[in-house]
C-alpha atoms as a PDB file:
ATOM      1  CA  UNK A   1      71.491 -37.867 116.844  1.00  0.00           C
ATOM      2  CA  UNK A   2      73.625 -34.677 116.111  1.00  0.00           C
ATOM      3  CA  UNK A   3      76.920 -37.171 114.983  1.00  0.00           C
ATOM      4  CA  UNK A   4      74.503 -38.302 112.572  1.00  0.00           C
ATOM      5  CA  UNK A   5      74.144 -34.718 111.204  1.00  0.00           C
ATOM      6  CA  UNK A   6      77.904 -33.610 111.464  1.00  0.00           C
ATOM      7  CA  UNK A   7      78.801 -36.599 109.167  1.00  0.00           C
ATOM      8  CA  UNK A   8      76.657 -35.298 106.479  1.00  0.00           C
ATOM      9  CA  UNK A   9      77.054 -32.082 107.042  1.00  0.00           C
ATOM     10  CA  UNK A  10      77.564 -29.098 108.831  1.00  0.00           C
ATOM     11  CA  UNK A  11      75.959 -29.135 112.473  1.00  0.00           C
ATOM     12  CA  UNK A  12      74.447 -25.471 112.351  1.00  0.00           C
ATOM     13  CA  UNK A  13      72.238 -25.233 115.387  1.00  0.00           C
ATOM     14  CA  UNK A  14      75.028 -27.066 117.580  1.00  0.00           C
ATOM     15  CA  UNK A  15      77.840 -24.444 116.266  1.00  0.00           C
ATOM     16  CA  UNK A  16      74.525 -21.792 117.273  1.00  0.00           C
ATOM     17  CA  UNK A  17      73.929 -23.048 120.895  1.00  0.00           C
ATOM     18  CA  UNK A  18      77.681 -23.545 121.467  1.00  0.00           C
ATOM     19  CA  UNK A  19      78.342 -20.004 120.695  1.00  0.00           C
ATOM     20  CA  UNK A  20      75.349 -19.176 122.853  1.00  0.00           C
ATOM     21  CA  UNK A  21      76.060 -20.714 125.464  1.00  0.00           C
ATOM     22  CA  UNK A  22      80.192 -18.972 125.269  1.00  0.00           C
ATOM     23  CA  UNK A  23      78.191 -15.519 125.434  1.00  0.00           C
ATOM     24  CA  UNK A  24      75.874 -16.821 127.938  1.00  0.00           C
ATOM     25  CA  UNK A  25      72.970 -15.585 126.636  1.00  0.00           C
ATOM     26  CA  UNK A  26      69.555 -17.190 125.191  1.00  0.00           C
ATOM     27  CA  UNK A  27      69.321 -17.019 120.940  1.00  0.00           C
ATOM     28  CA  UNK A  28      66.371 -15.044 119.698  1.00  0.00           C
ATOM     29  CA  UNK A  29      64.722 -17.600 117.121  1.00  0.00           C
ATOM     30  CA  UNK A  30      62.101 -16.064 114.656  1.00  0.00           C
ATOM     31  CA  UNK A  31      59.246 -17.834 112.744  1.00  0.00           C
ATOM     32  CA  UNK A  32      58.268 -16.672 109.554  1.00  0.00           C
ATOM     33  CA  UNK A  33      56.145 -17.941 106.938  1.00  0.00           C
ATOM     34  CA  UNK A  34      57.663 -19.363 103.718  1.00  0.00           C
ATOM     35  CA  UNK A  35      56.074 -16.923 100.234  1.00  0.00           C
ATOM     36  CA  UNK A  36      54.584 -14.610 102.844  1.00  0.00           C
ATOM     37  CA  UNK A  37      53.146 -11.612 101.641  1.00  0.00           C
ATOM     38  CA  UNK A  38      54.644 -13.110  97.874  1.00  0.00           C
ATOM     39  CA  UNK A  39      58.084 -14.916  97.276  1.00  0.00           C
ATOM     40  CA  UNK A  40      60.084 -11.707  96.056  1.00  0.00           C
ATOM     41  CA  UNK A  41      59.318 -10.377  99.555  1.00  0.00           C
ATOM     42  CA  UNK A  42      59.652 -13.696 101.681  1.00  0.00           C
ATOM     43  CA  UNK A  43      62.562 -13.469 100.121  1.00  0.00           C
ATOM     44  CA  UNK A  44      63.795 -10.421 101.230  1.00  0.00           C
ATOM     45  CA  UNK A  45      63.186 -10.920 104.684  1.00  0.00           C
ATOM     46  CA  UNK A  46      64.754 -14.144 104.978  1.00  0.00           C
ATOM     47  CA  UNK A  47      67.837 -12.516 104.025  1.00  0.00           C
ATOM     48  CA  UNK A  48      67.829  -9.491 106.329  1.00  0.00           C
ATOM     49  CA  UNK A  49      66.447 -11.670 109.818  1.00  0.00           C
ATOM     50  CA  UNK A  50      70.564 -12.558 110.496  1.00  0.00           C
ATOM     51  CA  UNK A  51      71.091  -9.000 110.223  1.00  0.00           C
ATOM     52  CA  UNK A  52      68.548  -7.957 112.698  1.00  0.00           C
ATOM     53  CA  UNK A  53      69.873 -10.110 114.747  1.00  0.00           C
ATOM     54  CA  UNK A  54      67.379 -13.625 114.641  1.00  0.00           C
ATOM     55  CA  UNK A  55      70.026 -16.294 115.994  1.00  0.00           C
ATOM     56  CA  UNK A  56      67.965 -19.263 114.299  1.00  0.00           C
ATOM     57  CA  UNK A  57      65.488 -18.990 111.824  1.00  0.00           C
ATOM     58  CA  UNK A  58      62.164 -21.414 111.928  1.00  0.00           C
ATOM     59  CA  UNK A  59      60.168 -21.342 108.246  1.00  0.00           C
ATOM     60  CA  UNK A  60      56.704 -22.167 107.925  1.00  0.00           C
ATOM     61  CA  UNK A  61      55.882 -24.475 104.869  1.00  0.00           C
ATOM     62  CA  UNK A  62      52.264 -23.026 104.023  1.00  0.00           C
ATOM     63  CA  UNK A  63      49.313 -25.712 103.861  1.00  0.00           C
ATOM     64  CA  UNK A  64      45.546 -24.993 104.094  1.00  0.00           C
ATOM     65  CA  UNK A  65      44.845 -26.435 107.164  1.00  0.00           C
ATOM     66  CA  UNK A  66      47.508 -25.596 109.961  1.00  0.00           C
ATOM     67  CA  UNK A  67      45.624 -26.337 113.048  1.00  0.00           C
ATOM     68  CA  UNK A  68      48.287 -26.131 115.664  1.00  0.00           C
ATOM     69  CA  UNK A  69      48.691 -22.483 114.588  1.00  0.00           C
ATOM     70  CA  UNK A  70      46.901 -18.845 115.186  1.00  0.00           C
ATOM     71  CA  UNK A  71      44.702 -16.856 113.087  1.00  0.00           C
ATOM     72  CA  UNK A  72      48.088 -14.544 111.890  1.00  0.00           C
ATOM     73  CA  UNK A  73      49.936 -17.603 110.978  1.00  0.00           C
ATOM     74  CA  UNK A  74      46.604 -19.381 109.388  1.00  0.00           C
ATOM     75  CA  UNK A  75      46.162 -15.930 107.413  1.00  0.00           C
ATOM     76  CA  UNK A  76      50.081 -15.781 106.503  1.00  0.00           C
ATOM     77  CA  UNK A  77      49.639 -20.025 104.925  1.00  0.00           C
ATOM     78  CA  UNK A  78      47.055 -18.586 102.919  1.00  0.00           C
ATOM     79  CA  UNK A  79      48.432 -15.420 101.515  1.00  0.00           C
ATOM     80  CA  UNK A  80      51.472 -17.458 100.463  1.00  0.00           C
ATOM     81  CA  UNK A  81      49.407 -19.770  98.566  1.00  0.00           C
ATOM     82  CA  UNK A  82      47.838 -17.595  96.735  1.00  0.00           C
ATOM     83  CA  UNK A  83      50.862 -16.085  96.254  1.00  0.00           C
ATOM     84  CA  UNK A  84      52.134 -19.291  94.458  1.00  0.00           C
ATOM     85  CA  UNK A  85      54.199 -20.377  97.173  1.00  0.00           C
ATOM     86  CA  UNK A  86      54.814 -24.006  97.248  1.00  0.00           C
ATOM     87  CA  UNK A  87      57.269 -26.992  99.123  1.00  0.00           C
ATOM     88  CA  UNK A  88      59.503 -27.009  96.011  1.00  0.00           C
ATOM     89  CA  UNK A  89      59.436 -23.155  96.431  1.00  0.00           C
ATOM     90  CA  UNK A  90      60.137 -23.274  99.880  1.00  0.00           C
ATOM     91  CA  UNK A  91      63.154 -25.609  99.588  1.00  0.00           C
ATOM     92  CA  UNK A  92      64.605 -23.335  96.640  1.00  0.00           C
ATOM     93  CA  UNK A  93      64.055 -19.995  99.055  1.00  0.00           C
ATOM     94  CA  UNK A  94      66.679 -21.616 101.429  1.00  0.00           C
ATOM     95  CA  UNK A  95      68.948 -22.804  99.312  1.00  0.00           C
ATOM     96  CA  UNK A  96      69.286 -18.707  97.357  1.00  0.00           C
ATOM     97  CA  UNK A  97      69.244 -17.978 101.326  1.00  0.00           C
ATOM     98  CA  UNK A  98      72.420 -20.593 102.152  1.00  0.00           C
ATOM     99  CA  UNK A  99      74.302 -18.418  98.916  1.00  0.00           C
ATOM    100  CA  UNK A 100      74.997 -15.473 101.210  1.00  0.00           C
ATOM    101  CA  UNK A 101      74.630 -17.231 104.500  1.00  0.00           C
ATOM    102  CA  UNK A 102      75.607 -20.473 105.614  1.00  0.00           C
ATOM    103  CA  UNK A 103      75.977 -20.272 109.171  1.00  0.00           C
ATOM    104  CA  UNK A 104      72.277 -18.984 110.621  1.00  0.00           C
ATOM    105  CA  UNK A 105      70.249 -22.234 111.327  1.00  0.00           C
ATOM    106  CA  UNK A 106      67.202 -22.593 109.237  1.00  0.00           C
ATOM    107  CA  UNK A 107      64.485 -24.711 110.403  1.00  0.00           C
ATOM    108  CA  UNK A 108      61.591 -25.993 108.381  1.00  0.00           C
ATOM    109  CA  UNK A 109      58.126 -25.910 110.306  1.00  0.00           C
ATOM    110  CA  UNK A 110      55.250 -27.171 109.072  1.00  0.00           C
ATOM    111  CA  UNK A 111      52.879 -30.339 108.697  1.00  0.00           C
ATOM    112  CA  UNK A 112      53.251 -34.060 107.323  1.00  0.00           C
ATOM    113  CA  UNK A 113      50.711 -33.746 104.294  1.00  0.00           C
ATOM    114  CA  UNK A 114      53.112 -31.856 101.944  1.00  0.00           C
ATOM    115  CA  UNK A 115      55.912 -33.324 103.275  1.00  0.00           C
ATOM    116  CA  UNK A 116      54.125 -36.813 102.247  1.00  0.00           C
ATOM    117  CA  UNK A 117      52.816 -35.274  98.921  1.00  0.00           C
ATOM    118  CA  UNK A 118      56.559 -34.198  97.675  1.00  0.00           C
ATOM    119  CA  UNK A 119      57.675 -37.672  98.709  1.00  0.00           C
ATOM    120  CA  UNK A 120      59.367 -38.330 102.650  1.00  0.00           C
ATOM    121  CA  UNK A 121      62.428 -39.606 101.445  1.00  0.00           C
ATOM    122  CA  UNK A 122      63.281 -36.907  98.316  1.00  0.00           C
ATOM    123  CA  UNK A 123      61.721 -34.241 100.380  1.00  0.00           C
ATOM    124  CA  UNK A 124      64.512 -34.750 103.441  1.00  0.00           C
ATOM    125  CA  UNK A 125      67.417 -34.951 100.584  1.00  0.00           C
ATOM    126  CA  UNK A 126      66.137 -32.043  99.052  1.00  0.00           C
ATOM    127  CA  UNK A 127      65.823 -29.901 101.988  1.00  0.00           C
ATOM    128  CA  UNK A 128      69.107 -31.058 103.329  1.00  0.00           C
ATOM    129  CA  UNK A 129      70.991 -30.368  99.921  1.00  0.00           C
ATOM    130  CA  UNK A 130      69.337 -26.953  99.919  1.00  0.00           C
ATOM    131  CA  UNK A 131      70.822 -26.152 103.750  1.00  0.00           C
ATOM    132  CA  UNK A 132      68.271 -26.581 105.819  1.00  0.00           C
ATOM    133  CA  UNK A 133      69.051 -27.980 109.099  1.00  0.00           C
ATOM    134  CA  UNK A 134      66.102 -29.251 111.156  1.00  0.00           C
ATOM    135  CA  UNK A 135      62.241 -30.139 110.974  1.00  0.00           C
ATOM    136  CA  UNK A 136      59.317 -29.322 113.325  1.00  0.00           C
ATOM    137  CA  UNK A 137      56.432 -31.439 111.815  1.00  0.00           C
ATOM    138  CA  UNK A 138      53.647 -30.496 114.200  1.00  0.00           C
ATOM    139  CA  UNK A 139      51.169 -33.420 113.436  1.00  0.00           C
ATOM    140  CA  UNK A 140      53.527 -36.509 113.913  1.00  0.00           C
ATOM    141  CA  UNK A 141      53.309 -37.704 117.053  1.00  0.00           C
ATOM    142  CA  UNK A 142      56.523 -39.424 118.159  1.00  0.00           C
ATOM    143  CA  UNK A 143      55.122 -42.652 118.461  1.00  0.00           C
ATOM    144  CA  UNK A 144      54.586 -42.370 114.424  1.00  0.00           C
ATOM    145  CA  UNK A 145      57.745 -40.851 114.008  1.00  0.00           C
ATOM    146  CA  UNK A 146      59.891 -43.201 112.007  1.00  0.00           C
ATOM    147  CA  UNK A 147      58.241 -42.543 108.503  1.00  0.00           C
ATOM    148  CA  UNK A 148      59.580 -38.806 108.791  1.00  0.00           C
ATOM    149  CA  UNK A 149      62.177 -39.253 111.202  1.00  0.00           C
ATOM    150  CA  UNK A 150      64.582 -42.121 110.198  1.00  0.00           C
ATOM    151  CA  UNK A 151      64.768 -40.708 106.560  1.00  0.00           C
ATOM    152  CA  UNK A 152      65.413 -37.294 108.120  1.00  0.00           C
ATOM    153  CA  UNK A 153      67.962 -38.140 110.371  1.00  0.00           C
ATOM    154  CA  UNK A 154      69.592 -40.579 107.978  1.00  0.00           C
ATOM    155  CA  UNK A 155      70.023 -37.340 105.949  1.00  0.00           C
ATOM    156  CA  UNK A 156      71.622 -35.466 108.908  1.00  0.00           C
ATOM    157  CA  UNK A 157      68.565 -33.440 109.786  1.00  0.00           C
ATOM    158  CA  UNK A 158      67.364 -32.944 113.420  1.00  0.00           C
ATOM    159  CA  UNK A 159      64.189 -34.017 114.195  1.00  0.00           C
ATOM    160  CA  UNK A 160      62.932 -31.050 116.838  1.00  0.00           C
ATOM    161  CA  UNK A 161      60.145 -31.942 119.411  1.00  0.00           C
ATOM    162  CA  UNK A 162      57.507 -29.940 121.437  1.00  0.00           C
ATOM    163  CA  UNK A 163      57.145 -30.298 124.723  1.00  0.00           C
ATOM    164  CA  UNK A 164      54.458 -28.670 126.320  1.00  0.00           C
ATOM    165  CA  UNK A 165      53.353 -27.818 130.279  1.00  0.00           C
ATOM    166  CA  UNK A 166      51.248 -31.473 129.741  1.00  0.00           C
ATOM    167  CA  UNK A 167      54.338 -33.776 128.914  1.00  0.00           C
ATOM    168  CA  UNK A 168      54.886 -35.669 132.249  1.00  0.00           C
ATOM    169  CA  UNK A 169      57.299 -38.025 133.366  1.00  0.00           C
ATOM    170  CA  UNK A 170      55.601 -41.148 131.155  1.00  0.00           C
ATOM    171  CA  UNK A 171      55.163 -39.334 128.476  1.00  0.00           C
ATOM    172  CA  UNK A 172      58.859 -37.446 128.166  1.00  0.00           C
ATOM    173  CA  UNK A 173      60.740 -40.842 126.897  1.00  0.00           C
ATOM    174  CA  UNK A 174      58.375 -41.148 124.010  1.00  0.00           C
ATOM    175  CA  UNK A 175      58.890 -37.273 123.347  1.00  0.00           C
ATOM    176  CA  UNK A 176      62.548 -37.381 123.754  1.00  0.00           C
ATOM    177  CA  UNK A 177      63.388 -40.590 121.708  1.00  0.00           C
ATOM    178  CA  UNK A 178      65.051 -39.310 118.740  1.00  0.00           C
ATOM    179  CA  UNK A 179      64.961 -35.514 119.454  1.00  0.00           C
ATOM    180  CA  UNK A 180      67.472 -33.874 118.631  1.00  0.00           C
ATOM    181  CA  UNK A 181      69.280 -30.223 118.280  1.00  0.00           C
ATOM    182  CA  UNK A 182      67.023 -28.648 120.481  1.00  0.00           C
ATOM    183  CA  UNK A 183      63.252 -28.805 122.352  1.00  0.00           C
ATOM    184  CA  UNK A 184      60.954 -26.725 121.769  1.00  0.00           C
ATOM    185  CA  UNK A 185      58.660 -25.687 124.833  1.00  0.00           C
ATOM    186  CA  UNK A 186      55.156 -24.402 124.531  1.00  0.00           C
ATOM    187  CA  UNK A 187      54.843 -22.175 127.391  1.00  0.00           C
ATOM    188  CA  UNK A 188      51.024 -22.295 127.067  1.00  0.00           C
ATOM    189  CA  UNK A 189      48.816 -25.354 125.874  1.00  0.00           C
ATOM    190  CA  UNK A 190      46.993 -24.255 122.974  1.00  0.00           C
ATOM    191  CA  UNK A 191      47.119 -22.461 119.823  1.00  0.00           C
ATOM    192  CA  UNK A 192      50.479 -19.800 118.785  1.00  0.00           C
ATOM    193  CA  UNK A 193      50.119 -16.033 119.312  1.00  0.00           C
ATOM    194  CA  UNK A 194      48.260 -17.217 122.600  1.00  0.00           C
ATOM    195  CA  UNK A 195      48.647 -15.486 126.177  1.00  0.00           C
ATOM    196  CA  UNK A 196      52.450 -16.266 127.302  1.00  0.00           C
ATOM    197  CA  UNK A 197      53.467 -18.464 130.098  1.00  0.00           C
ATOM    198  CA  UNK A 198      53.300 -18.159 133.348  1.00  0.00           C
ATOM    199  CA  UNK A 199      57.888 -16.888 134.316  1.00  0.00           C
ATOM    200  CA  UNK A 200      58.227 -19.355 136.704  1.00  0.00           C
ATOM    201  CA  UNK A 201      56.631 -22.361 135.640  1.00  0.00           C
ATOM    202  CA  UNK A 202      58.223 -22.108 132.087  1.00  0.00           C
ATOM    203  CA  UNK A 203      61.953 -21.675 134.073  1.00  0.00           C
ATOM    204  CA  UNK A 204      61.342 -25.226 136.305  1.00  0.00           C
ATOM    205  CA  UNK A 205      59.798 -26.917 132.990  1.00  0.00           C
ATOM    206  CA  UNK A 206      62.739 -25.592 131.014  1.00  0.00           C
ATOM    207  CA  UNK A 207      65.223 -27.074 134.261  1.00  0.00           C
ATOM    208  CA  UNK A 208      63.341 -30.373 133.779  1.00  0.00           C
ATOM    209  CA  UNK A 209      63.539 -30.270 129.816  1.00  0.00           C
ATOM    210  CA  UNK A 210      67.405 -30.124 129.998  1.00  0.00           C
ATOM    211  CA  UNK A 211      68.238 -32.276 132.453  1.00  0.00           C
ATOM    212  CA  UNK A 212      65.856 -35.027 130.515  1.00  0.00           C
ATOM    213  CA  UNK A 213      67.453 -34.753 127.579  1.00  0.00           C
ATOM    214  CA  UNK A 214      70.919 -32.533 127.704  1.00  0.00           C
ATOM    215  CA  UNK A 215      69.350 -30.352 124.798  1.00  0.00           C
ATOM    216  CA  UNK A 216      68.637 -26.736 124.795  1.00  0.00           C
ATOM    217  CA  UNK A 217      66.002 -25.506 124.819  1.00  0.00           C
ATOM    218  CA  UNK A 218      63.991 -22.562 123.324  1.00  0.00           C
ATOM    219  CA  UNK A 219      60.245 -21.598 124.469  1.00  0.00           C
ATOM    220  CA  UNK A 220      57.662 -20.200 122.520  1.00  0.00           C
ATOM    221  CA  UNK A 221      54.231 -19.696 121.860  1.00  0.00           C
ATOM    222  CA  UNK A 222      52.768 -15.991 122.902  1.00  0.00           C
ATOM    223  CA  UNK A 223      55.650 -14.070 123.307  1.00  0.00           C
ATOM    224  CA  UNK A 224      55.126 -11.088 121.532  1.00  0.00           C
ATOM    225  CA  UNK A 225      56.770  -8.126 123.224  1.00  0.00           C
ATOM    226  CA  UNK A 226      61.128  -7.363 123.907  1.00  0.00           C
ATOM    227  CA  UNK A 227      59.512  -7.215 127.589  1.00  0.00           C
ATOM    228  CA  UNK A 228      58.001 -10.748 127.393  1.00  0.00           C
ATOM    229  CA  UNK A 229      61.264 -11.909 125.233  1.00  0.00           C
ATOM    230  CA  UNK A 230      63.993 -10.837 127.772  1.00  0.00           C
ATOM    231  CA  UNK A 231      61.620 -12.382 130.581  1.00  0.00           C
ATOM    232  CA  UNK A 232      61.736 -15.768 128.624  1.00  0.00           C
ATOM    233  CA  UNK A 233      65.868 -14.856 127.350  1.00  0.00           C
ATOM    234  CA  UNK A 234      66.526 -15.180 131.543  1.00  0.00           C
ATOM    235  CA  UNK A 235      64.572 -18.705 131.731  1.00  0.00           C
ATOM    236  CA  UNK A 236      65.764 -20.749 128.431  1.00  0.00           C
ATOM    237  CA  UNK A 237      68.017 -21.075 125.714  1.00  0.00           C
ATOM    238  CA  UNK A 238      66.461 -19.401 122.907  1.00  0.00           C
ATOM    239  CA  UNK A 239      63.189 -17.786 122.660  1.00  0.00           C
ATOM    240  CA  UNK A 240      60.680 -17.879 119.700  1.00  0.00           C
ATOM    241  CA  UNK A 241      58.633 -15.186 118.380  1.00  0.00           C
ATOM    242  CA  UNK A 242      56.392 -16.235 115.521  1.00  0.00           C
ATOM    243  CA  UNK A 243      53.032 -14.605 115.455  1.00  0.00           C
ATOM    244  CA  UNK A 244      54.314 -11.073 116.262  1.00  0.00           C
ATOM    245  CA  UNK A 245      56.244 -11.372 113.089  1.00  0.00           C
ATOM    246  CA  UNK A 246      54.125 -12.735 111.127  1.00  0.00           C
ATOM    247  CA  UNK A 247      51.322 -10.107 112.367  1.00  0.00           C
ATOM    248  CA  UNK A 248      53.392  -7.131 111.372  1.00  0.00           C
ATOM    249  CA  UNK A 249      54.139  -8.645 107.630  1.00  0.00           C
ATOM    250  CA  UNK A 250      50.096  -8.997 107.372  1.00  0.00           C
ATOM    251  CA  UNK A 251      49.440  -5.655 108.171  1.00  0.00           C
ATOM    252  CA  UNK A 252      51.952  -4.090 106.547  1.00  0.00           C
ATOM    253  CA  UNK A 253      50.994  -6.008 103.230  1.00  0.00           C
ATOM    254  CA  UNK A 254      47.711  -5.193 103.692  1.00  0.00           C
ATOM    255  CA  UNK A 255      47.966  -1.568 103.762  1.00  0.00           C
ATOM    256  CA  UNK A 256      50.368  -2.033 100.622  1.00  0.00           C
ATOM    257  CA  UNK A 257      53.760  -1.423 102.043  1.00  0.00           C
ATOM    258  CA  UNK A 258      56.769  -1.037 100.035  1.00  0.00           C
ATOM    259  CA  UNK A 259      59.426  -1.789 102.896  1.00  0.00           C
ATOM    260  CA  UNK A 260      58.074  -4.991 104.412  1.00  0.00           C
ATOM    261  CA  UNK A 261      61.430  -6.596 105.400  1.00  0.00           C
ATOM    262  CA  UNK A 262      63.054  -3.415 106.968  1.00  0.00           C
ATOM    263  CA  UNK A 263      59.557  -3.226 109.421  1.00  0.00           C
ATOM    264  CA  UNK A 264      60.370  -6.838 110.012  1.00  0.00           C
ATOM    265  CA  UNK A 265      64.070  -6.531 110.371  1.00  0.00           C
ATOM    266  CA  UNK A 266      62.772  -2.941 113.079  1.00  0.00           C
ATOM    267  CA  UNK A 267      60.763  -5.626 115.255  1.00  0.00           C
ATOM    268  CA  UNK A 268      63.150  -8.389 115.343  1.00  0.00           C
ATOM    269  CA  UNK A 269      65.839  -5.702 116.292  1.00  0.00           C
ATOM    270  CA  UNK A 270      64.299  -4.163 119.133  1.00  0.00           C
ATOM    271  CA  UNK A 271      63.880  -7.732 120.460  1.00  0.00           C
ATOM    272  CA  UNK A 272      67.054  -9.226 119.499  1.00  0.00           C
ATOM    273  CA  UNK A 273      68.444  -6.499 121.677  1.00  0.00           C
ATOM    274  CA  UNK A 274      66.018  -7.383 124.737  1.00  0.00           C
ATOM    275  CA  UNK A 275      67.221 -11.322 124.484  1.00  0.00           C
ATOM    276  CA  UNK A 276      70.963 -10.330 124.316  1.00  0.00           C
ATOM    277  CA  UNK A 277      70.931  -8.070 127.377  1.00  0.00           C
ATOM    278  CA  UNK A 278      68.320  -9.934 129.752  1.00  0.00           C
ATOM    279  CA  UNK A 279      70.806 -11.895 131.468  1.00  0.00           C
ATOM    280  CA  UNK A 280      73.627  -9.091 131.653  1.00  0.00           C
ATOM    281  CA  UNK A 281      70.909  -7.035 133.249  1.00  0.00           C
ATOM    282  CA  UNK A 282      69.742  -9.394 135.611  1.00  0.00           C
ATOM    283  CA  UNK A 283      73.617  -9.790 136.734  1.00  0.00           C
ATOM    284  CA  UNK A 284      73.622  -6.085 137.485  1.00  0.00           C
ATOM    285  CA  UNK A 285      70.248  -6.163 139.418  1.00  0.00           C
END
């Protein structure tokens, strides 16, 4: 489905992968939560992650109930909407984002209901209009998938899927059908900021995950260290850290921090640096 999005627009996360992939080396792709601590702040985080080296960025649209997700991430939802943080909100964040930046990937992750509430079809013009490039809707299954997904990739969005260390061979059509820029492996089966996967079952799953569907693909779930990150930057295409992110902004708004994005831009440094030298290390070795 990426012609689909390189008619409309700009194909972001292939140009990303592509330029990966000339560097051999796996992207470092960082989760963080839309209005988290407040907007002004969310704000300026957003616009220092490129800097720090996040290769692809994945934003959480806060809602009350996010039950694929951790306690940081759950905690992170509702800070930002008490904070005031809403879809609209989230969509306009991107676009002042897209003024200085237009080539890091953004990636909208989230769940149907406020997708639904905002209206499917304005929603996926919206977000597209304000540069963002992809959706991970957690709670449609692909089977139900053509209420988001045909508006969404009629508007040159990908649709990104999770695969996780239960998808077998029946069930990876149905998972695959109308993926598109890149999968997104859960190294673990459960809940994020979870215990991280197991080296060498995540490398044959992410084997069998590209030759199935000739997309990259970036694991997450639990990794939380530059240790853990290089392990996964040697396995896959990208690697996602979420909760360790999303942990540090929590505690550093809770003890009333004035420099909230330059702690987060510290932490996705240090592990930028372990994902871009895993590989050339493991040459040396």
């Amino acid at each position: 489905m990426g012609s689909v999005a390189a008619m409309v627009g700009p194909d972001r996360i292939a140009a990303r992968f592509d330029a990966l992939k000339a560097e051999n080396r796996a992207g470092l792709v960082t989760f963080v939560t839309a209005g988290d601590p407040n907007p002004q702040v969310f704000t300026e985080i957003l616009a220092a992650l490129p800097g720090a080296g996040a290769d692809i960025i994945e934003v959480g649209m806060p809602f009350t109930d996010p039950m694929a997700d951790g306690p940081a991430i759950e905690a992170a939802d509702l800070r930002a909407l008490a904070a005031g943080m809403t879809l609209p909100k989230v969509i306009e964040a991107v676009r002042a984002f897209r003024a200085n930046d237009n080539d890091t990937p953004i990636v909208l992750m989230g769940y149907f209901n406020p997708i639904f509430a905002y209206g499917t079809e304005r929603f996926v013009r919206d977000a597209r209009d304000a540069g963002v490039d992809g959706l991970i809707v957690v709670d449609v299954p692909p089977e139900e998938d053509e209420e988001l997904g045909g508006p969404a990739r009629a508007a040159g969005l990908h649709i990104i899927r999770l695969a996780t260390p239960t998808t077998d061979a029946a069930r990876m059509p149905a998972v695959l059908n109308g993926a598109s820029g890149f999968l997104y492996y859960v190294s673990v089966a459960g809940i994020t900021g979870g215990a991280a996967g197991e080296i060498q079952a995540v490398g044959a799953a992410v084997q069998r995950l590209r030759q199935a569907s000739g997309l990259p693909v970036a694991v997450g779930f639990g990794i939380r260290t530059p240790e853990q990150a290089a392990a996964m930057a040697r396995q896959a295409d990208g690697v996602v850290v979420g909760s360790a992110i999303v942990s540090l902004i929590g505690k550093a708004a809770e003890q009333g921090d004035t420099n909230i994005a330059e702690q987060a831009a510290t932490l996705v440094r240090s592990l930028a640096q372990a994902v871009r030298s895993a590989r050339a290390e493991e040459e040396l070795a």
